[in-house]
Protein backbone atom coordinates (compact mmCIF):
# COMPACT_ATOMS: atom_id res chain seq x y z
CA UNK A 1 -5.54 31.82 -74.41
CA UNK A 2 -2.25 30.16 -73.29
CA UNK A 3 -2.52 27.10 -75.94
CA UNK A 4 0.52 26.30 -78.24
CA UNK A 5 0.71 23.73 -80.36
CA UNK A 6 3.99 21.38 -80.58
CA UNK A 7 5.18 18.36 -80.18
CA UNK A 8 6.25 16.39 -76.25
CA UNK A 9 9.56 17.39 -76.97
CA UNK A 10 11.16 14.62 -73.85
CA UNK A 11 11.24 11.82 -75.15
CA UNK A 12 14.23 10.12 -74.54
CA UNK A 13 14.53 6.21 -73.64
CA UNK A 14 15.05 7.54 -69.68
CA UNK A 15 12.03 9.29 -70.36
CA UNK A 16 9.87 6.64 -72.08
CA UNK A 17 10.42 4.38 -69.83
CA UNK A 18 9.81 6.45 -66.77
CA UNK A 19 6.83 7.18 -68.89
CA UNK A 20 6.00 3.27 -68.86
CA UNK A 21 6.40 2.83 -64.98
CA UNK A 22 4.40 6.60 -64.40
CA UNK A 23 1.15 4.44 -66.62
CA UNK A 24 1.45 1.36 -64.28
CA UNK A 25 1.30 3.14 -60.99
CA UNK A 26 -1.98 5.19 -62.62
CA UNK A 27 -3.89 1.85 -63.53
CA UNK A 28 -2.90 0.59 -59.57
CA UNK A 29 -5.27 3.81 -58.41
CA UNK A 30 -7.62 3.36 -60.84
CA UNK A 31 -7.51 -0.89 -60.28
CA UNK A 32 -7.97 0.45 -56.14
CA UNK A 33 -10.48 2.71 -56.75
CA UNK A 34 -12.49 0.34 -58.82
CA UNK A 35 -12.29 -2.46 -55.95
CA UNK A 36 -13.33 0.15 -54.09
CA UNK A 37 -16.80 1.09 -55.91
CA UNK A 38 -17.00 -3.02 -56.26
CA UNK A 39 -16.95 -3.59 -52.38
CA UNK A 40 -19.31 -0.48 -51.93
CA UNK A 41 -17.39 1.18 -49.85
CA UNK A 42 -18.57 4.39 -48.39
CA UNK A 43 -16.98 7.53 -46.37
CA UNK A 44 -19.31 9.56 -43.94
CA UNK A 45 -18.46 12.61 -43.77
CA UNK A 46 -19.64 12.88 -40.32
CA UNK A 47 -17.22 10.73 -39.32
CA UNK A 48 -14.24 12.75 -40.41
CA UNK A 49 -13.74 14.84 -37.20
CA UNK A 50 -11.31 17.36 -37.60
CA UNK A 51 -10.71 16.55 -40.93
CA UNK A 52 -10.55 18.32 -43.59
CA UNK A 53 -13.28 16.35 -45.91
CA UNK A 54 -10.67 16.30 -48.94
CA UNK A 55 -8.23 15.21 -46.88
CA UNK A 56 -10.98 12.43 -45.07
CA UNK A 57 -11.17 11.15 -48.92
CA UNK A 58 -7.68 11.23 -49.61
CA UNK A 59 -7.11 9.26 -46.80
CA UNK A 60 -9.30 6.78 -47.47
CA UNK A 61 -8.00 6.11 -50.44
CA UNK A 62 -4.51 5.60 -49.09
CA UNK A 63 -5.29 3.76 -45.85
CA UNK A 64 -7.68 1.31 -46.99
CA UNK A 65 -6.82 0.86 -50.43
CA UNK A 66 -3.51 2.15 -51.97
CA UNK A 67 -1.27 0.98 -49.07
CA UNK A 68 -3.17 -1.80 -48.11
CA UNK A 69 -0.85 -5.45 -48.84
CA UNK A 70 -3.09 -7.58 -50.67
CA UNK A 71 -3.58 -4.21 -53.59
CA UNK A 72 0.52 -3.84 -53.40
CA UNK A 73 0.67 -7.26 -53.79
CA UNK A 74 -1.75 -7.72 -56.87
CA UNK A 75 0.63 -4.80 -58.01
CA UNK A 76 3.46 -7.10 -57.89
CA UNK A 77 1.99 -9.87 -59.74
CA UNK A 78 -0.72 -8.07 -62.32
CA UNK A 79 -0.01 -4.80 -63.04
CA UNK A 80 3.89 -4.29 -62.76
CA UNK A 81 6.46 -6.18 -64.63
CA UNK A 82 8.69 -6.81 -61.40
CA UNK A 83 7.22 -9.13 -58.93
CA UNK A 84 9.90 -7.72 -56.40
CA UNK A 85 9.34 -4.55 -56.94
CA UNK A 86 8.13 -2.22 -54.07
CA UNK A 87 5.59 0.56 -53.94
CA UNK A 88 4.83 3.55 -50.86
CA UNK A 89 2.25 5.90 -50.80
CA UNK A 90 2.80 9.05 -48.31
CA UNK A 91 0.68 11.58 -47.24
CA UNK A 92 1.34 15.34 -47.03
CA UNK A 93 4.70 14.74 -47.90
CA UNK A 94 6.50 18.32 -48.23
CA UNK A 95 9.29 19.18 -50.89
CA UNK A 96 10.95 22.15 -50.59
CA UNK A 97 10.80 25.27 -53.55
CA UNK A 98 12.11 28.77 -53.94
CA UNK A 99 10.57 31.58 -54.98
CA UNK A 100 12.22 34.83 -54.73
CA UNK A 101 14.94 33.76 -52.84
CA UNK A 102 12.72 32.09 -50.03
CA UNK A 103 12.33 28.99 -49.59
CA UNK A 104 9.15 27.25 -49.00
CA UNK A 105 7.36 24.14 -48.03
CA UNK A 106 5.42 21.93 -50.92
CA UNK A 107 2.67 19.72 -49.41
CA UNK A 108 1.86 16.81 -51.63
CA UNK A 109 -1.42 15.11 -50.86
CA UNK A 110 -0.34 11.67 -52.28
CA UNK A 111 3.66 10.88 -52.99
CA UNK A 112 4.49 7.81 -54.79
CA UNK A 113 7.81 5.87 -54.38
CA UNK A 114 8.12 2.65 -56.59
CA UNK A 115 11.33 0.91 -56.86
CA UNK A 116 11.87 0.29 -60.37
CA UNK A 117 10.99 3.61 -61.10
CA UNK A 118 14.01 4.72 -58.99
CA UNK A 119 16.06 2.65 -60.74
CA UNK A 120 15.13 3.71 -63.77
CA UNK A 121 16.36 7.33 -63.09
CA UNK A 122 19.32 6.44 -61.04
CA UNK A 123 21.68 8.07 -63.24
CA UNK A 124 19.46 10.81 -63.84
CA UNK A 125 19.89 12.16 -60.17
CA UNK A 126 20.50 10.87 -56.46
CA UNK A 127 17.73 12.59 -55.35
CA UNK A 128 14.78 10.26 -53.97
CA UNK A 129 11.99 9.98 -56.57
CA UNK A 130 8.37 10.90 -55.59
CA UNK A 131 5.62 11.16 -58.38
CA UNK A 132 3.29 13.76 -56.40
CA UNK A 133 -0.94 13.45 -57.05
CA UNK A 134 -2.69 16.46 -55.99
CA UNK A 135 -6.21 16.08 -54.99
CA UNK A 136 -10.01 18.19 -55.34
CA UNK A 137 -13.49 17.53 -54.31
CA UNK A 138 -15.43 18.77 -57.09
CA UNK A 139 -19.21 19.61 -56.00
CA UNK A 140 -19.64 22.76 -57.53
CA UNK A 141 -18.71 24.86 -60.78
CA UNK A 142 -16.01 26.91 -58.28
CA UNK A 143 -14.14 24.02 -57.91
CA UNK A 144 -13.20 22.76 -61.88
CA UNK A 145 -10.90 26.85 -60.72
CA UNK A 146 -9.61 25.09 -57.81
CA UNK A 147 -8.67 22.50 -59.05
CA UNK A 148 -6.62 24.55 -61.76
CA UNK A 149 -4.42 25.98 -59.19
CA UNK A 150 -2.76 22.89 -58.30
CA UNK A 151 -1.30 23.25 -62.31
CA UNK A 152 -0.32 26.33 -61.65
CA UNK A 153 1.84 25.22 -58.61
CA UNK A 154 3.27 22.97 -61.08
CA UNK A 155 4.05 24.99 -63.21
CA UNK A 156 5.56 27.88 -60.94
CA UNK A 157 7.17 26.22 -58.11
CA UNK A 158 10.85 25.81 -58.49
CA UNK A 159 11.79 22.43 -56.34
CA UNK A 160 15.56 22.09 -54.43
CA UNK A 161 15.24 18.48 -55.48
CA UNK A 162 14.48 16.39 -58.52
CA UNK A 163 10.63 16.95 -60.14
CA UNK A 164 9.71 13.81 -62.21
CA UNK A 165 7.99 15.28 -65.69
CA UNK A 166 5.24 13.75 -64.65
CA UNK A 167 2.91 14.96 -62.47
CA UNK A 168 -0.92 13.42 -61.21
CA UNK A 169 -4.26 15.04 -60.13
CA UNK A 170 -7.22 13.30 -58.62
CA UNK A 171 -10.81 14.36 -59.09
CA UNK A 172 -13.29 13.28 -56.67
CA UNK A 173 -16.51 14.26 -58.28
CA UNK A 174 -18.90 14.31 -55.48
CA UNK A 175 -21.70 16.06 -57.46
CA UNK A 176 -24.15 13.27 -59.48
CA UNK A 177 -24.82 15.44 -62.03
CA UNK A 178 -21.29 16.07 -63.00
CA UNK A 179 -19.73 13.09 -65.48
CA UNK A 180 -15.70 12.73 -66.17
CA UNK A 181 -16.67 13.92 -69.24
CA UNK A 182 -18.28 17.24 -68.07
CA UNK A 183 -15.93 17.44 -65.54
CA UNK A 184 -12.83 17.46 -67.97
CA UNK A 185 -14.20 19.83 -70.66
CA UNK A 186 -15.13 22.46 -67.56
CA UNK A 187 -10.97 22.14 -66.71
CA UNK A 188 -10.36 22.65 -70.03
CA UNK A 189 -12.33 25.54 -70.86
CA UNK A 190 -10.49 27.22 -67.74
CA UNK A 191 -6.96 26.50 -69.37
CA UNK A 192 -7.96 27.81 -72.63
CA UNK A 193 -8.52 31.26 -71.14
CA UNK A 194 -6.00 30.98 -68.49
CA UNK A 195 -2.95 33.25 -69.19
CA UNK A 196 -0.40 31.98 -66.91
CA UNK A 197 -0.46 28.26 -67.75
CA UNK A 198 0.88 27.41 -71.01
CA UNK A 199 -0.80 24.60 -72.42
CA UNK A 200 0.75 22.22 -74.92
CA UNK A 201 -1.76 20.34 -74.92
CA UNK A 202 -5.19 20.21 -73.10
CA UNK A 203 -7.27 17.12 -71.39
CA UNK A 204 -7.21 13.98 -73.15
CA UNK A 205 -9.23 11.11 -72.60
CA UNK A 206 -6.77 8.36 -71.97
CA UNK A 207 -7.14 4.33 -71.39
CA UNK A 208 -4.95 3.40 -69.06
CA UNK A 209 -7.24 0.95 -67.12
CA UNK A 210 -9.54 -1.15 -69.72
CA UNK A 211 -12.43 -1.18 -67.19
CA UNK A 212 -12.12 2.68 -66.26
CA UNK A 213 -12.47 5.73 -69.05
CA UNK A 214 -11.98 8.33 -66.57
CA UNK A 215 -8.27 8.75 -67.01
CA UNK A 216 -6.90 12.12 -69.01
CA UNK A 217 -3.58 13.61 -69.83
CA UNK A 218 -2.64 17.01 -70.70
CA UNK A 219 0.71 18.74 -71.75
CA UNK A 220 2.23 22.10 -69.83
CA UNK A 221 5.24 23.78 -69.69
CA UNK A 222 6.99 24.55 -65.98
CA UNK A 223 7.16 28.32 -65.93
CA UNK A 224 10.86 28.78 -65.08
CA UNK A 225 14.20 27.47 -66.07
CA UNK A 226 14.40 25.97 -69.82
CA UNK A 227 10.63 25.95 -69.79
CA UNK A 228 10.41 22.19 -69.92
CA UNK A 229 7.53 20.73 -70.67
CA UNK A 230 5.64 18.39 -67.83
CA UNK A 231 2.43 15.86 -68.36
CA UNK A 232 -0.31 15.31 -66.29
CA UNK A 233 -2.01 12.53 -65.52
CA UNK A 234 -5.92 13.41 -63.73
CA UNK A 235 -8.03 10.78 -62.77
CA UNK A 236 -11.87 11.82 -62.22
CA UNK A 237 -13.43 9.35 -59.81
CA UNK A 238 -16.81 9.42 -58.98
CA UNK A 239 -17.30 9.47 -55.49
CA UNK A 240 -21.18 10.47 -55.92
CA UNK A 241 -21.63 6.52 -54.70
CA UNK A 242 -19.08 6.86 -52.19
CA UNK A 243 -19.68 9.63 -49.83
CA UNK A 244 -22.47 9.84 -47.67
């Protein structure tokens, strides 16, 4: 069991209020996906092609909802503190790592760019700032494991360029039987025997969004270098109404 117990030892004011800007683009997804469940919105998943269907739902949330102007807008005006302040949402943006002297490509299913946030780290580094999500479909009990190796990329992937200490992971929880709540304790019980992530601290139910309980945060510590510690924010959305 890979658990220690201390406290979120970065806390600086750079930190905090990266910290503060890293909470307001997590109630924007949540304040998306709930306009999403409002408008009943639904994805077919015999519509998706070629797709991948992960990567049809990922989609979907960017294209029709994250990057969509009226949502940045009501960004702008309700949920940030900057009405000029800009946000982008990429898909399978890559980020380069090494790993035994290679170097690799990093895929992130959702990269976030938001102005003030760059700002705020200006003098931190002059590399461009991307908060990465990592998305899973979770259907079955297999995938509370998959989705546990997108923490340990976190935690093992060395990147070229500056890695916020922040990191985000989306759950879509296709399976009606499964609640956040399930969902979350399942990911925890594989951290608590996992011996290559070390936990600071595991899954936390976290408010973030006063109409939405399905936000959590958990503690880890990157796995090279000082051994800095890195939070993660996981949303579990239930897309049980949402996919057909």
């Amino acid at each position: 069991m890979a658990i220690i117990n201390s406290a979120h030892n970065f806390k600086p004011n750079v930190t905090r209020l990266t910290e503060y800007r890293v909470n307001l683009v997590v109630k924007y997804i949540v304040h998306c996906y709930l306009s999403m469940i409002e408008e009943g919105k639904k994805y077919d998943f015999s519509q998706k092609g070629k797709l991948q269907k992960e990567d049809y739902l990922r989609n979907g949330l960017v294209d029709d909802y994250l990057s969509k102007k009226p949502y940045k807008d009501y960004y702008k005006q309700y949920i940030s503190d900057n009405p000029n302040v800009e946000i982008y949402f990429n898909k399978e943006e890559n980020q380069i790592y090494q790993l035994n002297g290679i170097n690799s490509d990093d895929y992130i299913d959702i990269s976030v760019k938001e102005t003030k946030l760059s700002e705020v780290l200006s003098e931190t580094t002059e590399d461009e700032i991307k908060l990465a999500f990592e998305c899973k479909r979770i259907k079955v009990p297999q995938d509370h494991k998959e989705y546990i190796k997108d923490i340990h990329k976190f935690a093992n992937r060395p990147f070229a360029t500056y890695r916020l200490p922040f990191e985000g992971q989306i759950a879509f929880i296709e399976n009606p039987l499964y609640t956040r709540q399930t969902v979350s304790s399942e990911i925890n019980k594989e951290l608590q025997v996992d011996t290559k992530i070390v936990t600071v601290k595991l899954l936390e139910n976290k408010i973030i969004h006063s109409d939405f309980d399905g936000t959590y945060h958990s503690i880890h510590k990157r796995n090279y270098g000082a051994r800095e510690d890195f939070s993660i924010y996981h949303l579990m959305l239930n897309y049980s109404r949402v996919i057909n």
